[in-house]
N, C-alpha and C. Protein backbone atom coordinates (compact mmCIF):
# COMPACT_ATOMS: atom_id res chain seq x y z
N UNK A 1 0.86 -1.17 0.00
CA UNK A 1 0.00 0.00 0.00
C UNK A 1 0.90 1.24 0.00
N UNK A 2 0.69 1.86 -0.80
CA UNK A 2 1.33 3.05 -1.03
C UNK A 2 1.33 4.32 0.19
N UNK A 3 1.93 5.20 0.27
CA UNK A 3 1.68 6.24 1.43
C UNK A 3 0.72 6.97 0.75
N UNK A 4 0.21 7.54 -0.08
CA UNK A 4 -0.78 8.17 -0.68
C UNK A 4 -2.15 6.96 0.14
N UNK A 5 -2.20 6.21 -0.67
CA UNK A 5 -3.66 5.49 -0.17
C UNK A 5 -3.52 5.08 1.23
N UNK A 6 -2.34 4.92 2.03
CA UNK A 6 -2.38 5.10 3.74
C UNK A 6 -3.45 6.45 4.62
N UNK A 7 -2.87 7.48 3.58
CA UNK A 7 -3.00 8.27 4.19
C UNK A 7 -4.82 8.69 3.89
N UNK A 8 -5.14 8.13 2.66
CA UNK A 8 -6.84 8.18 2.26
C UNK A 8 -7.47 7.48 3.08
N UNK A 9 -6.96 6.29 2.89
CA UNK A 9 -7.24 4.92 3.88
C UNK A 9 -7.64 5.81 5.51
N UNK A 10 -6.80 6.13 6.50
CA UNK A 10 -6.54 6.76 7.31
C UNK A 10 -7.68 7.97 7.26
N UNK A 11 -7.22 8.69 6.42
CA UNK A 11 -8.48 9.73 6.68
C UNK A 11 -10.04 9.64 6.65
N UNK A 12 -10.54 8.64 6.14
CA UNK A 12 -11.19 7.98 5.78
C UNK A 12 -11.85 7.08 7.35
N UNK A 13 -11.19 6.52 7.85
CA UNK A 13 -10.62 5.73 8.98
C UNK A 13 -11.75 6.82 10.04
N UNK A 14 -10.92 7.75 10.51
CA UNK A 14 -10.60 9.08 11.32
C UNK A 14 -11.95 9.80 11.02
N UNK A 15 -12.04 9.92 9.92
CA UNK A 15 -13.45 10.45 9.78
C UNK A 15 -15.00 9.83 10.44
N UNK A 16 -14.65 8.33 9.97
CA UNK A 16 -15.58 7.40 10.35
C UNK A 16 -16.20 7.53 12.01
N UNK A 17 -14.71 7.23 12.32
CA UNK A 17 -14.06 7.48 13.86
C UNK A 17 -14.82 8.99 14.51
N UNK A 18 -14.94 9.34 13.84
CA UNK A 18 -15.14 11.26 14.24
C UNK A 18 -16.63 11.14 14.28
N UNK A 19 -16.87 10.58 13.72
CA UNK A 19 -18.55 10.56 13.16
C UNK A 19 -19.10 9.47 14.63
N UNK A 20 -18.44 8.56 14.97
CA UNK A 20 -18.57 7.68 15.79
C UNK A 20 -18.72 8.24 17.10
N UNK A 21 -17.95 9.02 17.60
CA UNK A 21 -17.57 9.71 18.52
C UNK A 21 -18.80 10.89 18.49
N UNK A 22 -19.13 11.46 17.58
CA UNK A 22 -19.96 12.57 17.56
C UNK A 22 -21.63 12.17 18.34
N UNK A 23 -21.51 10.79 17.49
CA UNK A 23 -22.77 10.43 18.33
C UNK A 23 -23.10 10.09 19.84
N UNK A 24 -21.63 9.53 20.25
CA UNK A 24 -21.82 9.09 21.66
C UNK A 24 -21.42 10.25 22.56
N UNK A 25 -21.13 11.13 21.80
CA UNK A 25 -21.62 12.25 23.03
C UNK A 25 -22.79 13.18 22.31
N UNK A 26 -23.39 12.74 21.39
CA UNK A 26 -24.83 13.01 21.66
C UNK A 26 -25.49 12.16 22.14
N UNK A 27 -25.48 11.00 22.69
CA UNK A 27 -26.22 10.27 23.42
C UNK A 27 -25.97 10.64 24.65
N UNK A 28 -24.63 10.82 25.03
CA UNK A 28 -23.90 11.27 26.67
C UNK A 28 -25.02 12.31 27.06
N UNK A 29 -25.21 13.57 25.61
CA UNK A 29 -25.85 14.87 25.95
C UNK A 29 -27.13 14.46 26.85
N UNK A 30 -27.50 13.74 25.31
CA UNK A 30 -29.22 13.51 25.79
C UNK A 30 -29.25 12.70 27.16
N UNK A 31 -28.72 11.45 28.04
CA UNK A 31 -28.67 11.05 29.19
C UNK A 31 -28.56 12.06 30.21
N UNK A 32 -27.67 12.89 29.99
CA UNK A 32 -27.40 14.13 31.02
C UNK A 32 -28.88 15.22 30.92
N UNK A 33 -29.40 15.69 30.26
CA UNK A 33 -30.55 15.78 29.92
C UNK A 33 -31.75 15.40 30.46
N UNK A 34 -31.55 13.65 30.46
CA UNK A 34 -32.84 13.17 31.14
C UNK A 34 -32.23 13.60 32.37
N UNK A 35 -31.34 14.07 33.71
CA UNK A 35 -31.62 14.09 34.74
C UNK A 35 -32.02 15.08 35.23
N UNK A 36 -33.14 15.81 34.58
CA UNK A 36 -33.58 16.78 34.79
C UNK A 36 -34.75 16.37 36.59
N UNK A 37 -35.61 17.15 36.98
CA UNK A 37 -35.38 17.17 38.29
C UNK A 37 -34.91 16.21 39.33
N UNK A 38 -35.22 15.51 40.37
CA UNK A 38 -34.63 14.98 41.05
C UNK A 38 -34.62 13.50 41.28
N UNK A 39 -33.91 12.69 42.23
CA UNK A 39 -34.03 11.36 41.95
C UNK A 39 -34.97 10.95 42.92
N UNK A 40 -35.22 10.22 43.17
CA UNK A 40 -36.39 9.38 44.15
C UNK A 40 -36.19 7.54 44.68
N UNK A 41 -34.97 7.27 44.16
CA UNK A 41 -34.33 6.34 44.86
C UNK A 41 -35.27 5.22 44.47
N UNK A 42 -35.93 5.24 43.77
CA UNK A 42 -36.16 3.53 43.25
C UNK A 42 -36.97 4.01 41.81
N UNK A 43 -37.26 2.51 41.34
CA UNK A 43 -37.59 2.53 40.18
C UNK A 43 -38.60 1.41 40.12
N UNK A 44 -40.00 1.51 39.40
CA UNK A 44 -40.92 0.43 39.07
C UNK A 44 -40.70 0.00 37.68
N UNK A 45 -41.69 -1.27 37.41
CA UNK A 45 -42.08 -1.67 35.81
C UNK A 45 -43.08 -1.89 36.12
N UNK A 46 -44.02 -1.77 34.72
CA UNK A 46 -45.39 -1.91 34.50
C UNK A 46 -45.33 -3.24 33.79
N UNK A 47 -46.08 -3.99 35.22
CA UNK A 47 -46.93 -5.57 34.93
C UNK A 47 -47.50 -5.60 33.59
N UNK A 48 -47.69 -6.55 32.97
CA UNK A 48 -48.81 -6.94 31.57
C UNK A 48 -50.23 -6.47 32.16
N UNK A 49 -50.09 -6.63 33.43
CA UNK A 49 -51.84 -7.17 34.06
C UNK A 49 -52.01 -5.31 34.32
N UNK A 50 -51.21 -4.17 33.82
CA UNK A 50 -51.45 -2.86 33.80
C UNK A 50 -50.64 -2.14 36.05
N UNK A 51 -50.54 -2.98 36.43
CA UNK A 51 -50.30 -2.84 37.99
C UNK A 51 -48.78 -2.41 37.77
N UNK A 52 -48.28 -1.41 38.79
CA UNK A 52 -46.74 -1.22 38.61
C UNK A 52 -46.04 -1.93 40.08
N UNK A 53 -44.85 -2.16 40.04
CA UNK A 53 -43.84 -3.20 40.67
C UNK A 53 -42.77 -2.48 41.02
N UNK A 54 -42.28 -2.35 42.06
CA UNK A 54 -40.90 -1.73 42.62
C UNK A 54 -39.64 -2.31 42.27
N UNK A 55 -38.83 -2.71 41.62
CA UNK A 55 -38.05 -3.01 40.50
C UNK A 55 -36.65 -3.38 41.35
N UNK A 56 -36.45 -2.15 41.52
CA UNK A 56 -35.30 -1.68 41.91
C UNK A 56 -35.29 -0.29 42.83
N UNK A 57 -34.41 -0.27 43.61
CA UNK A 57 -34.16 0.15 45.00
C UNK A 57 -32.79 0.68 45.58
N UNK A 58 -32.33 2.22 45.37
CA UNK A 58 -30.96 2.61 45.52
C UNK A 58 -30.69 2.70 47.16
N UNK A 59 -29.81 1.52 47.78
CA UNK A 59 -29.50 1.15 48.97
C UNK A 59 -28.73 2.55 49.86
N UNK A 60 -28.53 3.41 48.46
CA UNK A 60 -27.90 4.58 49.73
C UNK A 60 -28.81 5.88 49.00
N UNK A 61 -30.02 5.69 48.84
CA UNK A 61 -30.89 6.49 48.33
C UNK A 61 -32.33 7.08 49.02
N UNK A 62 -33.16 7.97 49.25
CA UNK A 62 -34.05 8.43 50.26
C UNK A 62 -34.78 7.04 50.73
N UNK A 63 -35.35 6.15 49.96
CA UNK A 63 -36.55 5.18 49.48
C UNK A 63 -36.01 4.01 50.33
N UNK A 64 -34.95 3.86 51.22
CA UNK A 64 -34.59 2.55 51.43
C UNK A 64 -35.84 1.80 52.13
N UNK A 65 -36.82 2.41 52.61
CA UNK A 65 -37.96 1.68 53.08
C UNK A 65 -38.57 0.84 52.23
N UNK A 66 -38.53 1.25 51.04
CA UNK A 66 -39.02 0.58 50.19
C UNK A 66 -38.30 -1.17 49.59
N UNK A 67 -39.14 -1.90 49.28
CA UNK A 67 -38.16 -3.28 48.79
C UNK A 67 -38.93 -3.69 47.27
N UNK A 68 -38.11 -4.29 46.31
CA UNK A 68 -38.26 -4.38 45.14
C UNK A 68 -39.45 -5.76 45.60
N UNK A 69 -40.16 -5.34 44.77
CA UNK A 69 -41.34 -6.72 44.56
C UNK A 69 -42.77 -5.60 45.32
N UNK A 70 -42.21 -4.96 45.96
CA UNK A 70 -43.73 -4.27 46.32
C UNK A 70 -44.40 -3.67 45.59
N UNK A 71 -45.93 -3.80 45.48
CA UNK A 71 -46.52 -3.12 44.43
C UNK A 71 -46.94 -1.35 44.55
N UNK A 72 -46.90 -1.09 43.68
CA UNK A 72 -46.90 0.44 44.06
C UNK A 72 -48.25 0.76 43.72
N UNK A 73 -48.63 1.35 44.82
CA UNK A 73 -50.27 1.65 44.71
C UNK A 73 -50.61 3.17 44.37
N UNK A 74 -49.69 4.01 44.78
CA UNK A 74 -50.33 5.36 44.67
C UNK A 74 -48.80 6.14 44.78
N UNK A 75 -49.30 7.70 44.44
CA UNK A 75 -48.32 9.04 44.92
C UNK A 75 -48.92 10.03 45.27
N UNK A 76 -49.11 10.30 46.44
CA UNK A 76 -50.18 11.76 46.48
C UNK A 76 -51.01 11.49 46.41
N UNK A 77 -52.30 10.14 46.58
CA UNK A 77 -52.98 9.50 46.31
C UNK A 77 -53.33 9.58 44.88
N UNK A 78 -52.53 9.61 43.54
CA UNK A 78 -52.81 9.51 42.26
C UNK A 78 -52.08 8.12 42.00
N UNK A 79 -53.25 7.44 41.34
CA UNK A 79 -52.63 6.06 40.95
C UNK A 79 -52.37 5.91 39.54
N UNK A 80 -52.04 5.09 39.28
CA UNK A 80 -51.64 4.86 37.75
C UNK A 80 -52.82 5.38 37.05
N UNK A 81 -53.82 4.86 37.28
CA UNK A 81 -55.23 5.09 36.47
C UNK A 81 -55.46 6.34 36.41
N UNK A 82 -55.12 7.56 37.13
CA UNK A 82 -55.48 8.63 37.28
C UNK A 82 -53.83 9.14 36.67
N UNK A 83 -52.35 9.04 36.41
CA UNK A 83 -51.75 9.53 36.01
C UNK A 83 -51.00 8.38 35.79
N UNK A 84 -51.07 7.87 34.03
CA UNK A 84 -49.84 7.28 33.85
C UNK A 84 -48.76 7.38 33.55
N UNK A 85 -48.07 8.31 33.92
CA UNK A 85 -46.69 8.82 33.95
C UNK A 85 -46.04 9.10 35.43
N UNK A 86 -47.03 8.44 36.82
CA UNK A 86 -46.73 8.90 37.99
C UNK A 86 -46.03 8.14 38.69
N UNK A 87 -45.29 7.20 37.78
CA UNK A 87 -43.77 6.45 38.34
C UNK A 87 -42.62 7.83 37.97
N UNK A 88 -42.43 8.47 36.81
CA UNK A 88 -41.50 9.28 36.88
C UNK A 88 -42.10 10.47 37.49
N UNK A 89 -42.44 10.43 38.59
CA UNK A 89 -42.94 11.87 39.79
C UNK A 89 -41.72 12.66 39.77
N UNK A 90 -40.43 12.01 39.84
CA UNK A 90 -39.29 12.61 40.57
C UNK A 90 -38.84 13.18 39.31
N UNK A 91 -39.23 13.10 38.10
CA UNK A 91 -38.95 14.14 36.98
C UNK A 91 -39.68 15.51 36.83
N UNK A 92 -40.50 15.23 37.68
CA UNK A 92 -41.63 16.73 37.38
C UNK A 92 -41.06 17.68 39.17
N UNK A 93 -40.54 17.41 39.78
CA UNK A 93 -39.94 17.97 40.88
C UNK A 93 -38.80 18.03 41.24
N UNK A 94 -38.75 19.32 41.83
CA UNK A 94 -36.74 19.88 42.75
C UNK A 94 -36.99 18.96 43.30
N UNK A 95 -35.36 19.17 43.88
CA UNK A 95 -34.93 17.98 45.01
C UNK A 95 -35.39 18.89 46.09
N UNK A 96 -35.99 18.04 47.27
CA UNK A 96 -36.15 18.13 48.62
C UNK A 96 -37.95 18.51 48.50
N UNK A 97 -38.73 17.93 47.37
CA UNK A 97 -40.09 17.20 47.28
C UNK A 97 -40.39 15.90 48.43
N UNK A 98 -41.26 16.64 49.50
CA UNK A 98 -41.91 15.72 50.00
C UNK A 98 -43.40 15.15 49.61
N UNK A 99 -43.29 13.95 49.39
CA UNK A 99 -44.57 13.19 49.00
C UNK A 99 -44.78 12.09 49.66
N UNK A 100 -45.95 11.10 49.23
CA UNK A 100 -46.36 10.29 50.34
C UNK A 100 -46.74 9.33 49.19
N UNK A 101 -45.95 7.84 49.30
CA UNK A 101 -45.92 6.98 48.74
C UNK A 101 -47.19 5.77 49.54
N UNK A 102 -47.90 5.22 48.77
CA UNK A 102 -48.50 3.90 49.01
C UNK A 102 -48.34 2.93 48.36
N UNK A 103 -47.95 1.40 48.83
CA UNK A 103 -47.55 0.38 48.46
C UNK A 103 -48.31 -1.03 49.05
N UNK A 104 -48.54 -2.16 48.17
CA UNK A 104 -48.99 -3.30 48.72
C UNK A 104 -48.01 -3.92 48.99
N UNK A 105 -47.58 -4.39 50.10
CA UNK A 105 -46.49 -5.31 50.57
C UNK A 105 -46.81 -6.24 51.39
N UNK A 106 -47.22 -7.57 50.74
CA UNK A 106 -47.67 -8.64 51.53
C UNK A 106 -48.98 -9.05 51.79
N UNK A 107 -49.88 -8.18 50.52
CA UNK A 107 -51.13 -7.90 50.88
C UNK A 107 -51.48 -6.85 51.76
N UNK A 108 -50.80 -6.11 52.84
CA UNK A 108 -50.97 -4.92 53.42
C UNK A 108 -50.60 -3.79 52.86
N UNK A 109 -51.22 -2.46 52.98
CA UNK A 109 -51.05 -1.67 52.02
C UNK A 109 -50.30 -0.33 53.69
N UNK A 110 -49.38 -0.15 52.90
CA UNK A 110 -48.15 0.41 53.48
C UNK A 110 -47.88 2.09 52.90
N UNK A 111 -48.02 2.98 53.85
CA UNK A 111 -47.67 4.14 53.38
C UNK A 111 -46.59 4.92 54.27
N UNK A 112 -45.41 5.11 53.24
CA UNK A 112 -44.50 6.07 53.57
C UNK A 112 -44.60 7.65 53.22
N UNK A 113 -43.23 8.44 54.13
CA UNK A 113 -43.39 10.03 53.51
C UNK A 113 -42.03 9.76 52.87
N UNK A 114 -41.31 9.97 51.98
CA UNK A 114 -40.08 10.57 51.24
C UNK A 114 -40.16 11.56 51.29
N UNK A 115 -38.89 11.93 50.14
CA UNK A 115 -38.38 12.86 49.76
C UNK A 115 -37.68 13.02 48.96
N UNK A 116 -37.52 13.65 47.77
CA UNK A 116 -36.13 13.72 46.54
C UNK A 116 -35.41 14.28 46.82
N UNK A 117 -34.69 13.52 46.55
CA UNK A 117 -32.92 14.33 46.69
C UNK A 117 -32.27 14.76 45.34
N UNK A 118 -31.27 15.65 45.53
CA UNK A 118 -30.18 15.63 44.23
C UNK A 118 -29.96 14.77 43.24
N UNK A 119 -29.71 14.34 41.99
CA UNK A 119 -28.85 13.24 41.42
C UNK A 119 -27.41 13.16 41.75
N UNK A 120 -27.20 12.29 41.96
CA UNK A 120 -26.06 11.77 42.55
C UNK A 120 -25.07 12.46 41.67
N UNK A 121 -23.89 12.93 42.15
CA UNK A 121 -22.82 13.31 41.28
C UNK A 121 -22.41 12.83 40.13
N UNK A 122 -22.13 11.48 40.38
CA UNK A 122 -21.65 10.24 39.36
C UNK A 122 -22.38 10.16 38.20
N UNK A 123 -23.75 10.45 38.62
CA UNK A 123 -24.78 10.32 37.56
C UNK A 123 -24.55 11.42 36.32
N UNK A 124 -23.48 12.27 36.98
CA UNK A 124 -23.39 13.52 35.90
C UNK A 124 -22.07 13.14 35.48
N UNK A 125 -21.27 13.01 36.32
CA UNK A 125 -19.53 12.83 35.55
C UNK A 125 -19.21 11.43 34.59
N UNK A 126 -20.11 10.77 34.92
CA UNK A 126 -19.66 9.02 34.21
C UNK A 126 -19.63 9.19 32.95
N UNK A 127 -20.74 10.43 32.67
CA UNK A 127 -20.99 10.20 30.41
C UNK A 127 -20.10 11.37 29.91
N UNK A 128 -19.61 12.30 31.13
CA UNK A 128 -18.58 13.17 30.68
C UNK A 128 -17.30 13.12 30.62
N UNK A 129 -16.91 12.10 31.70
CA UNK A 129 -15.88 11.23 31.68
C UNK A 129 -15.46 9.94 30.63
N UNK A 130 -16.39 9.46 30.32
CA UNK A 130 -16.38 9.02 28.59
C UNK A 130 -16.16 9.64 27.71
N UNK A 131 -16.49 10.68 27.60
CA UNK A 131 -16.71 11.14 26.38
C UNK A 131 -15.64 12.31 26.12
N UNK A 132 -14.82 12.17 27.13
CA UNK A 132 -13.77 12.90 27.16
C UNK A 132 -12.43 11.86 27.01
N UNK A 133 -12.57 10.72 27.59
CA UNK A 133 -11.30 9.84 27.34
C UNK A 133 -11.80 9.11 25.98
N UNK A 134 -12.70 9.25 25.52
CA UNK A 134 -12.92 8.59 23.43
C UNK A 134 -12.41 9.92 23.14
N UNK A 135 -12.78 11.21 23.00
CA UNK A 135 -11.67 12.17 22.31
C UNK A 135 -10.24 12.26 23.08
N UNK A 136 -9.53 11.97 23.98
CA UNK A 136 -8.40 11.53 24.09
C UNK A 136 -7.89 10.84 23.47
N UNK A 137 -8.53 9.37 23.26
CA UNK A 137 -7.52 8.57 22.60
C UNK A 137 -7.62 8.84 20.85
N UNK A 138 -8.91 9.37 20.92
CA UNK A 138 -9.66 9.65 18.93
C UNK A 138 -8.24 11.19 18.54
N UNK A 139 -8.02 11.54 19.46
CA UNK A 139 -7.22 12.83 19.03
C UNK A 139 -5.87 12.73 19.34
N UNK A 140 -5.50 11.50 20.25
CA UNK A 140 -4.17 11.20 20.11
C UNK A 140 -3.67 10.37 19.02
N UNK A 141 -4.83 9.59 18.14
CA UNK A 141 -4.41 8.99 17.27
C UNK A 141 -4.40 9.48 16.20
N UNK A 142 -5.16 10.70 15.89
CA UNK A 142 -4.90 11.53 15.07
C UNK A 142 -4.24 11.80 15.02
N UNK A 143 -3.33 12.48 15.67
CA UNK A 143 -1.84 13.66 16.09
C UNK A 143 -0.89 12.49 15.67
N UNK A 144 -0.72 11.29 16.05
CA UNK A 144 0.10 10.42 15.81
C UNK A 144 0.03 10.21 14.08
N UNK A 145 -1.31 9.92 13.71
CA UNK A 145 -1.27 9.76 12.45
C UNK A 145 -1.12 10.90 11.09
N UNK A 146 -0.75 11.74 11.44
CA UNK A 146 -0.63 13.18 11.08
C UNK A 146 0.16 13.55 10.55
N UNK A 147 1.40 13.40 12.30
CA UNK A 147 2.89 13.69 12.40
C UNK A 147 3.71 12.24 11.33
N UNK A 148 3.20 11.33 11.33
CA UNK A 148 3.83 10.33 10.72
C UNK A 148 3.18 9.47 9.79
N UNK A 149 2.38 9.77 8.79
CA UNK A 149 2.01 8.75 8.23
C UNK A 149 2.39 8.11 7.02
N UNK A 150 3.35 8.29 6.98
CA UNK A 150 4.71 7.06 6.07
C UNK A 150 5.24 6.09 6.62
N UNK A 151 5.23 5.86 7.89
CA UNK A 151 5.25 4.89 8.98
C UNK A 151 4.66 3.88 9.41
N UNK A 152 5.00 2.79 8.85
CA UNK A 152 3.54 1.60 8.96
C UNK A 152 3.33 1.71 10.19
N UNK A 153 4.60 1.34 11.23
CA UNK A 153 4.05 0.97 12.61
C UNK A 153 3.27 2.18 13.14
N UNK A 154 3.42 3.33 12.86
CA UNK A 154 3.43 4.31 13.39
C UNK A 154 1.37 4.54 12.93
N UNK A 155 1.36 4.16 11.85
CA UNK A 155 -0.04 4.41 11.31
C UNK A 155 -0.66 3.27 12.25
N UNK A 156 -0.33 1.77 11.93
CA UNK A 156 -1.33 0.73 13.06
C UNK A 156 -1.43 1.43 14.38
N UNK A 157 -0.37 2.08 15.19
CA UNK A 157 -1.13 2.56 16.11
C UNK A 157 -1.95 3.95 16.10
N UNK A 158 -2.04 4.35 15.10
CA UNK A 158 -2.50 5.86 15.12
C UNK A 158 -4.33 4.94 14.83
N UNK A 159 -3.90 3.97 14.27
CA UNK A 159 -5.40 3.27 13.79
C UNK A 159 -6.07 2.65 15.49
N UNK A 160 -4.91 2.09 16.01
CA UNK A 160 -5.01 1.30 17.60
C UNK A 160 -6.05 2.44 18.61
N UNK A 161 -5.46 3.23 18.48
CA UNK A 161 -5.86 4.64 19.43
C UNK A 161 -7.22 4.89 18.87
N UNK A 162 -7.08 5.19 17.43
CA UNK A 162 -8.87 5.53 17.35
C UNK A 162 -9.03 4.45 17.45
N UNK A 163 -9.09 3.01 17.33
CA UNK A 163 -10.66 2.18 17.48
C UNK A 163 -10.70 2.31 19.27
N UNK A 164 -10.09 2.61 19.73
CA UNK A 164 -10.39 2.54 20.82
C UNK A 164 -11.35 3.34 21.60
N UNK A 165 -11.88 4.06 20.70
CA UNK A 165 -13.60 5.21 21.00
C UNK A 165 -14.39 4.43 20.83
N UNK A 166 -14.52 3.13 20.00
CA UNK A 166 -15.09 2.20 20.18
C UNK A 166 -15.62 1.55 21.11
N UNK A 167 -14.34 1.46 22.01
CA UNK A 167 -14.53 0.90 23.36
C UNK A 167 -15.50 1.18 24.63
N UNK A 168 -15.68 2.74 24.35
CA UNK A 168 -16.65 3.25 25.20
C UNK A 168 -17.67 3.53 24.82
N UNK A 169 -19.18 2.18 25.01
CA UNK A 169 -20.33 3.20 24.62
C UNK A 169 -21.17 3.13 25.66
């Protein structure tokens, strides 16, 4: 292969690569995005039979009263039937929303008070922290492939470095 078509080859490559990268931090965007108001420390799914289910349960999160398998009966006394969108409550409110959860647990119907809190830090740095080490390695392999591309070895790794944006999705 000639250094002319290395270097098409390569740009070509890099571009692809660029395009690759462009999207996963528009996906990063849009995730950061959804954490718009606050969290509420657990999460349901909606049964076939239309009933919602406590799923999941963040152990260092307001909700620890809560345990996955309980059925979720109400918020504010609005139940599914009256708002079906009133599992994501904690999207329509700031943090430090007090509300009053009802749940069937065991056949007894169980009511707590919460509260939303913040999103967790992590929840913000993890897709920015990606998306900053794929243009690290996408722009170190550029620079490598740039400064040298008459260089076989020198091009496989300039190629090594970008697929490695790959690595993070």
């Amino acid at each position: 292969m000639t250094v002319r078509q290395r270097q098409w080859l390569g740009a070509f490559f890099f571009a692809l690569m660029f395009v690759h990268f462009g999207v996963n931090a528009y996906v990063a965007g849009l995730s950061l995005a959804e954490l718009r108001g606050s969290s509420d420390g657990w999460g349901a799914k909606l049964l076939p039979d239309g009933r919602a289910e406590i799923a999941e349960v963040d152990p260092n999160g307001p909700a620890t009263v809560l345990r996955p398998g309980d059925e979720f009966v109400s918020i504010n006394g609005k139940t599914l039937k009256d708002d079906p969108e009133i599992r994501a409550y904690n999207r329509r409110v700031p943090a430090g929303t007090r509300y009053t959860m009802v749940v069937r647990r065991q056949g007894q119907l169980h009511e707590f008070a919460l509260t939303t809190v913040p999103h967790p830090l992590s929840r913000r740095l993890i897709p920015v922290a990606d998306t900053l080490v794929q243009l690290l390695f996408l722009l170190t392999g550029l620079i490598v492939f740039v400064l040298k591309p008459a260089d076989r070895q020198v091009w496989l790794l300039a190629l090594l470095l970008g697929t490695f944006t790959g690595l993070f999705n």
